[in-house]
N, C-alpha and C. Protein backbone atom coordinates (compact mmCIF):
# COMPACT_ATOMS: atom_id res chain seq x y z
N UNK A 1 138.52 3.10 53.86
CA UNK A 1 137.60 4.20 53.79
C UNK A 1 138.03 5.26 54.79
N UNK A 2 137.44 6.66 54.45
CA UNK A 2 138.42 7.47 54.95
C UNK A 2 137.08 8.60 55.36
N UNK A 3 136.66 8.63 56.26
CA UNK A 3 135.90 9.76 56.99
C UNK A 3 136.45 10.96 57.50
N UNK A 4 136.15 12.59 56.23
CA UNK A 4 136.58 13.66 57.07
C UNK A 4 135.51 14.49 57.55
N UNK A 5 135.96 15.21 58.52
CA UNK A 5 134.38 16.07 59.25
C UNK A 5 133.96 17.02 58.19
N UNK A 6 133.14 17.49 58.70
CA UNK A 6 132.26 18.29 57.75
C UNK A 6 132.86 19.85 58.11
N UNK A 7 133.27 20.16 59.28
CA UNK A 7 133.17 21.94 59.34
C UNK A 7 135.10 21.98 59.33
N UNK A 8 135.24 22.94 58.88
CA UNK A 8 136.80 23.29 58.97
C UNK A 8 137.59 23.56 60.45
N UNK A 9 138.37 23.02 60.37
CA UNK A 9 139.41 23.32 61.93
C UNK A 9 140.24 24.25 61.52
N UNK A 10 140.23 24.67 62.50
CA UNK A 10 141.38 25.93 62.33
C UNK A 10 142.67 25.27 63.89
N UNK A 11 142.18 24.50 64.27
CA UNK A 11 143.21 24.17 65.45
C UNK A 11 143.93 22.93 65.09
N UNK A 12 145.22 22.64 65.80
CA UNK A 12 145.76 21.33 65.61
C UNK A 12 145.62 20.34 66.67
N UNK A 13 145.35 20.63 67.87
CA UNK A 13 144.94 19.69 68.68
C UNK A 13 144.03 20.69 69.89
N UNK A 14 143.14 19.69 70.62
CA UNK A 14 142.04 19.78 71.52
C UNK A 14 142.88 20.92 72.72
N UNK A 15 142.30 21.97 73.00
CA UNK A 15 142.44 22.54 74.03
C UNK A 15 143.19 22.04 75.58
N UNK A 16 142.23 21.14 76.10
CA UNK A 16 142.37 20.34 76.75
C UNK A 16 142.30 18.51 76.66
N UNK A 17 143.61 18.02 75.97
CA UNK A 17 142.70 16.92 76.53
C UNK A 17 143.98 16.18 76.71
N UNK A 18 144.02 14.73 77.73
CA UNK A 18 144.37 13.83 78.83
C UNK A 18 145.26 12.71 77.58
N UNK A 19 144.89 12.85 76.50
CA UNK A 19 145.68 11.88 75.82
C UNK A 19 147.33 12.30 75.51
N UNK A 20 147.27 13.17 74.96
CA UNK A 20 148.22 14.15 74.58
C UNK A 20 148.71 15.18 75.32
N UNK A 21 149.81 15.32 76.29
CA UNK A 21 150.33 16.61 76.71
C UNK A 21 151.71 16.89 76.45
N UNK A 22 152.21 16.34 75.12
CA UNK A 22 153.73 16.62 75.00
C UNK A 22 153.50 18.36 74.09
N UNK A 23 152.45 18.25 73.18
CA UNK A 23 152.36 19.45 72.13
C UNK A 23 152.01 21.02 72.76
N UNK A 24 151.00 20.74 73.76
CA UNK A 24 151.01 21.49 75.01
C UNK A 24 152.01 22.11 75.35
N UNK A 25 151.85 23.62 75.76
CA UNK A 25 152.58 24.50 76.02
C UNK A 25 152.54 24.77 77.59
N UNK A 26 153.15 24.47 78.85
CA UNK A 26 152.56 24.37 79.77
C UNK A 26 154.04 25.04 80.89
N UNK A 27 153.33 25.90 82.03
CA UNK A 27 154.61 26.87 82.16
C UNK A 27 154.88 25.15 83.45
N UNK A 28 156.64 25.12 83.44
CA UNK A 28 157.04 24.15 83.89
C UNK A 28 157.16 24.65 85.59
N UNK A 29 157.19 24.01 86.57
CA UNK A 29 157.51 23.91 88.07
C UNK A 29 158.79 24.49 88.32
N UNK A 30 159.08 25.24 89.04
CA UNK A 30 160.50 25.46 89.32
C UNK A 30 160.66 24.34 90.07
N UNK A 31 162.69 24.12 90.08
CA UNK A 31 163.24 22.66 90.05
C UNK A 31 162.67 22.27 91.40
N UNK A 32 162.96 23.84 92.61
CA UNK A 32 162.84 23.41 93.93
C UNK A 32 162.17 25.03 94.40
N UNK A 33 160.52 24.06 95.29
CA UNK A 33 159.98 24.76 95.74
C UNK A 33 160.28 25.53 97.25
N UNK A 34 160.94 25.88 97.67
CA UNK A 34 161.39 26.34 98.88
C UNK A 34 160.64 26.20 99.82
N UNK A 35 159.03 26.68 99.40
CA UNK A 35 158.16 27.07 101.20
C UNK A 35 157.63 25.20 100.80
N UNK A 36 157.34 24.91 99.94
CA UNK A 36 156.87 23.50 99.93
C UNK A 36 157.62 22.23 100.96
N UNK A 37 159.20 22.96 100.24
CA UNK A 37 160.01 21.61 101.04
C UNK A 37 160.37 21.99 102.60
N UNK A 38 160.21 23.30 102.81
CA UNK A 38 160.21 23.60 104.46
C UNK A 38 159.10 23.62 104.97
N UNK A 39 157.97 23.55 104.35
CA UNK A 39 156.28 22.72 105.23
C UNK A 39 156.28 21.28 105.16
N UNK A 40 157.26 20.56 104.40
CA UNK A 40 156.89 19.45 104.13
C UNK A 40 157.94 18.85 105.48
N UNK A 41 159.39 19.46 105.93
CA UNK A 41 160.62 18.99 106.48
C UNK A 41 159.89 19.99 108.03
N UNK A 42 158.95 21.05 107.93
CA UNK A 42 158.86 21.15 109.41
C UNK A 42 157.15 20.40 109.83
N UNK A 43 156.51 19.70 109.25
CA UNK A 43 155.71 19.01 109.15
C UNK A 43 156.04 17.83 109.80
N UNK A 44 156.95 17.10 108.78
CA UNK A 44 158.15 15.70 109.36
C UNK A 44 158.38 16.01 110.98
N UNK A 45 159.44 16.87 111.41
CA UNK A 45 159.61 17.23 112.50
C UNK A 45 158.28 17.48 113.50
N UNK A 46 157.73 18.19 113.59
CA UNK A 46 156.52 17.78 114.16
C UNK A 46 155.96 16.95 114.55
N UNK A 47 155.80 16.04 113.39
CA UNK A 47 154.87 14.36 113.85
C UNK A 47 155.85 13.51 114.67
N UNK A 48 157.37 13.76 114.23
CA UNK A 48 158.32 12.58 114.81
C UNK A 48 158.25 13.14 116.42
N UNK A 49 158.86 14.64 116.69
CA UNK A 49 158.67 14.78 118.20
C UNK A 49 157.39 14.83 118.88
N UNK A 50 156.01 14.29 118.01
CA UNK A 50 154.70 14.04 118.86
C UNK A 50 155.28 12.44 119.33
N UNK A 51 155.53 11.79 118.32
CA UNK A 51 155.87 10.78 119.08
C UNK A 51 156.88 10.77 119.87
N UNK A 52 157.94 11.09 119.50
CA UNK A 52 158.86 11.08 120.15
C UNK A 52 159.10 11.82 122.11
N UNK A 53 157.84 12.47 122.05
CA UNK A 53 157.39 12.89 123.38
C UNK A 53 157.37 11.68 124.11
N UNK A 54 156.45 10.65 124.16
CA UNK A 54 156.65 9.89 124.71
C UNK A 54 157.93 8.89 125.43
N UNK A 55 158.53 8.95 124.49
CA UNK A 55 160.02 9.02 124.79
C UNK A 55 160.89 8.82 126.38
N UNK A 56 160.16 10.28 126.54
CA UNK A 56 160.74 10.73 127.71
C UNK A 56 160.01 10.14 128.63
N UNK A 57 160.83 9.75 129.68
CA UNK A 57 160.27 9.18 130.96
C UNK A 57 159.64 10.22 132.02
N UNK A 58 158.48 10.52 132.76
CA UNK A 58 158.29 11.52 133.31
C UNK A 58 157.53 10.86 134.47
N UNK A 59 158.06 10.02 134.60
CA UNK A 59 156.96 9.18 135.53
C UNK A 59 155.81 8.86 135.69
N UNK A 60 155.25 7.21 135.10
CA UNK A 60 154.47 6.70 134.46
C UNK A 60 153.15 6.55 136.05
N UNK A 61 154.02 7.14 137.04
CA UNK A 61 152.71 7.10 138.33
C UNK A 61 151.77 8.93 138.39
N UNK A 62 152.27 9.98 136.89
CA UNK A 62 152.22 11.22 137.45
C UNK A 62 150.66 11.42 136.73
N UNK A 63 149.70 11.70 136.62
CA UNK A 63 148.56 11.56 136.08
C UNK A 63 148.32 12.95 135.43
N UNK A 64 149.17 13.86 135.75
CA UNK A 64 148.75 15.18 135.74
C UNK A 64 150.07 15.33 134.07
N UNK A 65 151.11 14.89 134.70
CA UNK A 65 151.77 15.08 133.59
C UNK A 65 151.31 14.01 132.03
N UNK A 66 150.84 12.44 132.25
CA UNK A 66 150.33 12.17 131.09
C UNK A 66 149.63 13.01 130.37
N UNK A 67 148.35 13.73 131.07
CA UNK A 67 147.44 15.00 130.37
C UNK A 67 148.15 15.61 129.82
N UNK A 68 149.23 16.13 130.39
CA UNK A 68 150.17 17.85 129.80
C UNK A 68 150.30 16.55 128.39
N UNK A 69 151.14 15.55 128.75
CA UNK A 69 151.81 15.25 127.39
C UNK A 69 150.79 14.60 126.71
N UNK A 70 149.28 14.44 126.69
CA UNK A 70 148.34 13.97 125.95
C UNK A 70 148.24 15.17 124.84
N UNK A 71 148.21 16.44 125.69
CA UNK A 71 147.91 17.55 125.31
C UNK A 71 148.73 18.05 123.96
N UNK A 72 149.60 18.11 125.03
CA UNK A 72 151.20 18.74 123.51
C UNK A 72 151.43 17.30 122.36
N UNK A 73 150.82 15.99 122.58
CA UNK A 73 151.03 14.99 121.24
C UNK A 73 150.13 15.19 120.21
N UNK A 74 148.60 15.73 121.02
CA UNK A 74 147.68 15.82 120.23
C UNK A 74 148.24 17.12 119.00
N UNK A 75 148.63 18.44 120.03
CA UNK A 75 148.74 20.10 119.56
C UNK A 75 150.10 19.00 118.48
N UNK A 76 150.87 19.02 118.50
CA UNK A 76 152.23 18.91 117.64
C UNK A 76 151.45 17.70 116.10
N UNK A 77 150.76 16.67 116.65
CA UNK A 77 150.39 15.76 115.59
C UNK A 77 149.52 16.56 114.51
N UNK A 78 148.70 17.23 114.98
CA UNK A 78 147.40 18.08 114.47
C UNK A 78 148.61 19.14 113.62
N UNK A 79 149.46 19.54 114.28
CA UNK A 79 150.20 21.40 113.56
C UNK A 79 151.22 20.31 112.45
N UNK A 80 151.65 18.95 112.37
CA UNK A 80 152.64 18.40 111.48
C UNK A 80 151.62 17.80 110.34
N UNK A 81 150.35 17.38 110.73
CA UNK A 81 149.67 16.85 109.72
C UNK A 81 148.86 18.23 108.64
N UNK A 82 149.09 19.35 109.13
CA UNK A 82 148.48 20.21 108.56
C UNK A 82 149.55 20.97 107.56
N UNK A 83 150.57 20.86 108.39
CA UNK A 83 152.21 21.40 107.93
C UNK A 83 152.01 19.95 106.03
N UNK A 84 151.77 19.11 106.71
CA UNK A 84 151.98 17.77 105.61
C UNK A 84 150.72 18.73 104.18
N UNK A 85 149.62 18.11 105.15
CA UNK A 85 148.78 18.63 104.05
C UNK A 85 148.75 19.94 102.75
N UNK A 86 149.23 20.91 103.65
CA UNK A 86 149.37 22.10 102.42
C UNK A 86 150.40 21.79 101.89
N UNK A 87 151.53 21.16 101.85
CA UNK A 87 152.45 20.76 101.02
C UNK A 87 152.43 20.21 99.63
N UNK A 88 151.01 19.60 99.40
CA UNK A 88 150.62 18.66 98.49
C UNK A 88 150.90 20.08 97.07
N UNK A 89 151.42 19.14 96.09
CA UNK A 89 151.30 20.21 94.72
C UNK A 89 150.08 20.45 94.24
N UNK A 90 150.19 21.82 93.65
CA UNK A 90 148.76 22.16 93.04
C UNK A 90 148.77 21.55 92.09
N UNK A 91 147.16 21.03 91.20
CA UNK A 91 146.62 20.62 90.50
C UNK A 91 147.10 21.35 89.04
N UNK A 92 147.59 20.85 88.31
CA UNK A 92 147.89 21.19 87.07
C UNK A 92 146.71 21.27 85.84
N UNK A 93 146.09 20.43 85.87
CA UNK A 93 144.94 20.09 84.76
C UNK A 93 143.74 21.07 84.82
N UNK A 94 142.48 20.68 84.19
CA UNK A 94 141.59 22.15 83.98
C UNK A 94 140.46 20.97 84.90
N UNK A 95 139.68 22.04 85.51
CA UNK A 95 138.56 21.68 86.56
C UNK A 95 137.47 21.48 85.50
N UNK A 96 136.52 20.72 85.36
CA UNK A 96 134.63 20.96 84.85
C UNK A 96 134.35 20.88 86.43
N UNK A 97 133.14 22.07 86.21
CA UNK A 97 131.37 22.35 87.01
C UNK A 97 130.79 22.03 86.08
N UNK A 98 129.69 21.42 86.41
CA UNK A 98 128.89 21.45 85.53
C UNK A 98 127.36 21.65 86.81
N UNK A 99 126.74 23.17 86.25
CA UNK A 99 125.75 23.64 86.42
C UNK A 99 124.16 23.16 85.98
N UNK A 100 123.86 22.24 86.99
CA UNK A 100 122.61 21.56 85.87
C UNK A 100 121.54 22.75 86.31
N UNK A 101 121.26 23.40 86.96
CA UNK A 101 120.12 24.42 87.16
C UNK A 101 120.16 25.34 86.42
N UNK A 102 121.28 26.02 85.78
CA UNK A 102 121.43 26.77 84.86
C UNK A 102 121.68 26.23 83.29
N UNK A 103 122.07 24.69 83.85
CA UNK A 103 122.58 24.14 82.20
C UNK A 103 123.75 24.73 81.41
N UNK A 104 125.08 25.29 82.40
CA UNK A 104 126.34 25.38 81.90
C UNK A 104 127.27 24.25 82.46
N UNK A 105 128.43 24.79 81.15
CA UNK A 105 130.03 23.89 81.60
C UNK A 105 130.99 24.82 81.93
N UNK A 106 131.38 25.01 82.86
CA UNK A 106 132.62 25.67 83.20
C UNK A 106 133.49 24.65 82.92
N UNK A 107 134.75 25.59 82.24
CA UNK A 107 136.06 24.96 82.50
C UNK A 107 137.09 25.58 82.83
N UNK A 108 137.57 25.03 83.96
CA UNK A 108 138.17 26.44 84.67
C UNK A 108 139.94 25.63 85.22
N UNK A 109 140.75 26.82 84.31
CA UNK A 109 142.28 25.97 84.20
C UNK A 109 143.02 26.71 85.11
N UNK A 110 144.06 26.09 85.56
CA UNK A 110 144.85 26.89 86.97
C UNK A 110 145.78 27.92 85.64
N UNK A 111 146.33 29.08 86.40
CA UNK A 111 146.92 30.36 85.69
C UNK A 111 148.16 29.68 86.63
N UNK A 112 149.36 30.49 86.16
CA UNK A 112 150.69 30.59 87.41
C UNK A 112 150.38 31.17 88.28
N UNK A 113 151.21 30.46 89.32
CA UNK A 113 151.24 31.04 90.95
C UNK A 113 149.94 30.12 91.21
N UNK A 114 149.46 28.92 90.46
CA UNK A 114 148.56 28.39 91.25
C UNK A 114 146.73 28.73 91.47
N UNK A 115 146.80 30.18 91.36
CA UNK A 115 145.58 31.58 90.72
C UNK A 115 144.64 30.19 90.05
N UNK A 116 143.04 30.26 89.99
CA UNK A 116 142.28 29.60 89.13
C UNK A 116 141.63 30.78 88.24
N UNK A 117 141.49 30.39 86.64
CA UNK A 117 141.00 31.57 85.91
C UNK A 117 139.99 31.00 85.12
N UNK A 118 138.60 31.49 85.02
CA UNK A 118 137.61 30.88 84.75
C UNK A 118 137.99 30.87 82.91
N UNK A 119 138.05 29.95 82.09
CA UNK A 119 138.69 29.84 80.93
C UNK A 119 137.26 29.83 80.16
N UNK A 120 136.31 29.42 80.05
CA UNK A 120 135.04 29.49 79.05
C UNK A 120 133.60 28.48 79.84
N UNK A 121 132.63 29.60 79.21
CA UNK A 121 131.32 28.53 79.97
C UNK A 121 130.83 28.70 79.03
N UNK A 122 130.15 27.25 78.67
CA UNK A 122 128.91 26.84 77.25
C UNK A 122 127.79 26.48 78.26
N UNK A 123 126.80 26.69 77.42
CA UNK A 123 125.46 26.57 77.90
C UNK A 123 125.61 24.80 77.42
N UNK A 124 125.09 23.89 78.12
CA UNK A 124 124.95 22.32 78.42
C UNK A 124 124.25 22.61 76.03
N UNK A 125 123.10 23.12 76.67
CA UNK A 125 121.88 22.99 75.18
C UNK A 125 123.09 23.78 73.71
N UNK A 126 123.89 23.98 74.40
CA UNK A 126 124.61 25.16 72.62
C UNK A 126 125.70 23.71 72.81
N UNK A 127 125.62 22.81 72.92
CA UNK A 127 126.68 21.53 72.90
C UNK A 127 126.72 20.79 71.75
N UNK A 128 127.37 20.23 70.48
CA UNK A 128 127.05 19.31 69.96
C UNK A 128 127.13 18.46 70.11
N UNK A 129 128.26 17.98 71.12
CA UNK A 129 128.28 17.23 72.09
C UNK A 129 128.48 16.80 73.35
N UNK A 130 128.02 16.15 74.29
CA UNK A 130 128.61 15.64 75.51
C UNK A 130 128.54 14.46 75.44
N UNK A 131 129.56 13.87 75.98
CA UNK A 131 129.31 12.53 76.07
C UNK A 131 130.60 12.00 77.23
N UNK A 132 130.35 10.63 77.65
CA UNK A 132 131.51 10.18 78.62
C UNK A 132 131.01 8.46 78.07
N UNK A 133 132.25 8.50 77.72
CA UNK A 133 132.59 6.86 77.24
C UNK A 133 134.00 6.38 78.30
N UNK A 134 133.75 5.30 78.88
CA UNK A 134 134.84 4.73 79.21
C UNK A 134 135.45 5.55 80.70
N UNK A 135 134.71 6.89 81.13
CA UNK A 135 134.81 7.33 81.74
C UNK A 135 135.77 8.32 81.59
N UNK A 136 135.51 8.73 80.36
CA UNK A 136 136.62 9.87 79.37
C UNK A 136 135.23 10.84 79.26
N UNK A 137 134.97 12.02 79.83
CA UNK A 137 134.22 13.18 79.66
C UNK A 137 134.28 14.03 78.45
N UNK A 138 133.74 14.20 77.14
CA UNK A 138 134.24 14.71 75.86
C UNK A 138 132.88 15.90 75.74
N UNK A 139 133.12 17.36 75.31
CA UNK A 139 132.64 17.56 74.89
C UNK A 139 133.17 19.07 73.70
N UNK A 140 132.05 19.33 72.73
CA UNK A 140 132.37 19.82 71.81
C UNK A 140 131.32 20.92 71.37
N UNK A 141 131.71 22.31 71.08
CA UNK A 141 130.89 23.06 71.00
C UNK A 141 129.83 22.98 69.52
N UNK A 142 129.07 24.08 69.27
CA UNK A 142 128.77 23.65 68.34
C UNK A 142 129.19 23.69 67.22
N UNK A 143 130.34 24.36 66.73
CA UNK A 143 130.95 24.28 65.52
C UNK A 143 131.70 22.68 65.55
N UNK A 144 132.01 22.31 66.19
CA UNK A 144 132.60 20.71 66.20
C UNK A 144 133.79 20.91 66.95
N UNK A 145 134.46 22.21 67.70
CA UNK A 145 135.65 21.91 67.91
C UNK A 145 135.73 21.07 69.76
N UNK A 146 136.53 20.44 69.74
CA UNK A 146 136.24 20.01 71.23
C UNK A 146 136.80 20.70 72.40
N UNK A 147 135.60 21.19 73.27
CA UNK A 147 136.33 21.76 74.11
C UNK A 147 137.19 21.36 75.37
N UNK A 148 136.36 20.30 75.57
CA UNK A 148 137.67 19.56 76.75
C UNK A 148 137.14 17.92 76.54
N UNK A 149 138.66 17.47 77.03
CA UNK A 149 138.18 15.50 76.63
C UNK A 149 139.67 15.28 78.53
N UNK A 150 138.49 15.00 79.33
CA UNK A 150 139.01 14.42 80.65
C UNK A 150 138.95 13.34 81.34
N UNK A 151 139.78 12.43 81.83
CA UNK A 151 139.37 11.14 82.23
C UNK A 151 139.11 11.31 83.92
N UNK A 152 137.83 11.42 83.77
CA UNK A 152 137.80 10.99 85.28
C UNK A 152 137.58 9.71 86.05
N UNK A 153 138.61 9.48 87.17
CA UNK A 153 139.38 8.84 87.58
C UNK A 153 138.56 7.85 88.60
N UNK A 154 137.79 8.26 88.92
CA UNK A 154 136.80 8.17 90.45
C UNK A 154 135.60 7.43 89.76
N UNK A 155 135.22 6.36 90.35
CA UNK A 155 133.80 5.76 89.68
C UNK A 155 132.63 6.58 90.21
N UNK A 156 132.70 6.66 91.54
CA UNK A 156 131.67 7.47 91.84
C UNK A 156 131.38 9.10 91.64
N UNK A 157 132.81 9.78 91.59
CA UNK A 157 132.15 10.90 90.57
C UNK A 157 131.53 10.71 88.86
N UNK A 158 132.47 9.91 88.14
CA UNK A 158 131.57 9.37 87.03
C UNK A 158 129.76 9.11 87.30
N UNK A 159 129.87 8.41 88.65
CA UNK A 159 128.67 8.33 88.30
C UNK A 159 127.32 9.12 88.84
N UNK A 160 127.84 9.63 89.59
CA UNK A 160 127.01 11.24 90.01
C UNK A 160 127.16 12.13 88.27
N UNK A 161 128.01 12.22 87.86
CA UNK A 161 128.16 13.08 86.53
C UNK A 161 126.93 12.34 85.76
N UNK A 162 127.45 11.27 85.54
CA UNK A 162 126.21 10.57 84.70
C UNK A 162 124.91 11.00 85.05
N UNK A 163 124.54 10.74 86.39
CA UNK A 163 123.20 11.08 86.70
C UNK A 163 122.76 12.78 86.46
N UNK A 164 123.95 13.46 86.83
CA UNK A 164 123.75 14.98 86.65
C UNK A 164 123.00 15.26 85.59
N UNK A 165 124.05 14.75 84.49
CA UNK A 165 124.03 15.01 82.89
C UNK A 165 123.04 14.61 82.29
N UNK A 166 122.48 13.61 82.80
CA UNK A 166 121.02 12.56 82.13
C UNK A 166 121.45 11.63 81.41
N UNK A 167 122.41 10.93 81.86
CA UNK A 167 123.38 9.87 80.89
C UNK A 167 122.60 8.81 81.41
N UNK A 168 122.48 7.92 80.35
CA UNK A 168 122.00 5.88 81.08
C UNK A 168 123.11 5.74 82.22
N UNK A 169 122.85 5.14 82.93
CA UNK A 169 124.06 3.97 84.09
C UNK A 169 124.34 3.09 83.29
């Protein structure tokens, strides 16, 4: 038996969704990020000569100099872990808000250069569907087409969403 939908598609696959990203048109990474891999290599450097301060012998009777070098392990650990942190790649995939006081869905997809560009908001009530099975977020406007299908990853955002949305636990 063979079930087809009722309203016509005009699309060949879902906007967004987590199953499928070979058909997807998606602008690719250059091979090598330059400021990435020199925050990431003066980051490295940083944390190794916080430790590596210690190192040096400065005389373990001087009380005044442990401080100085408490000081400069803390300043160098703090400036390499921050050097680390912005290094991380940006997020490729599309963000949901979901607005329960107003009762919208944002879905909001990164542009190039990283830029976020607010891509479409449905009112929660113009939905034909929402739903999250399995911890796969699906929903579909009201003509039937789907506008985003996302797996979120995290139990406990699932389950704040759930509660947001008015879903059973």
């Amino acid at each position: 038996m063979v079930a087809l939908p009722d309203f016509e598609r005009e699309f060949t696959h879902a906007p967004f969704d987590y199953h499928d990203t070979t058909g997807h048109a998606q602008a690719e990474a250059p091979a090598l990020d330059l400021g990435r891999a020199t925050q990431t290599l003066c980051g490295s450097a940083l944390i190794f000569s916080a430790f590596g301060l210690w190192l040096v012998s400065a005389g373990a009777q001087d009380s005044a100099m442990m401080m100085i070098k408490l000081l400069f392990f803390v300043t160098l650990l703090f400036a390499g872990l921050m050097c680390l942190s912005r290094a991380r790649p940006v997020q490729t995939g599309p963000e949901i808000q979901v607005d329960v006081m107003n009762r919208r869905l944002h879905v909001i997809a990164p542009v190039a250069g990283g830029r976020a560009a607010r891509v479409a908001i449905h009112d929660l009530d113009s939905l034909s569907e929402l739903s999250m099975r399995d911890r796969v977020l699906t929903a579909r406007d009201a003509a039937g087409r789907q506008i985003v299908a996302m797996k979120i990853e995290d139990r406990a955002t699932a389950k704040a969403l759930r509660r947001a949305l008015g879903f059973p636990a």
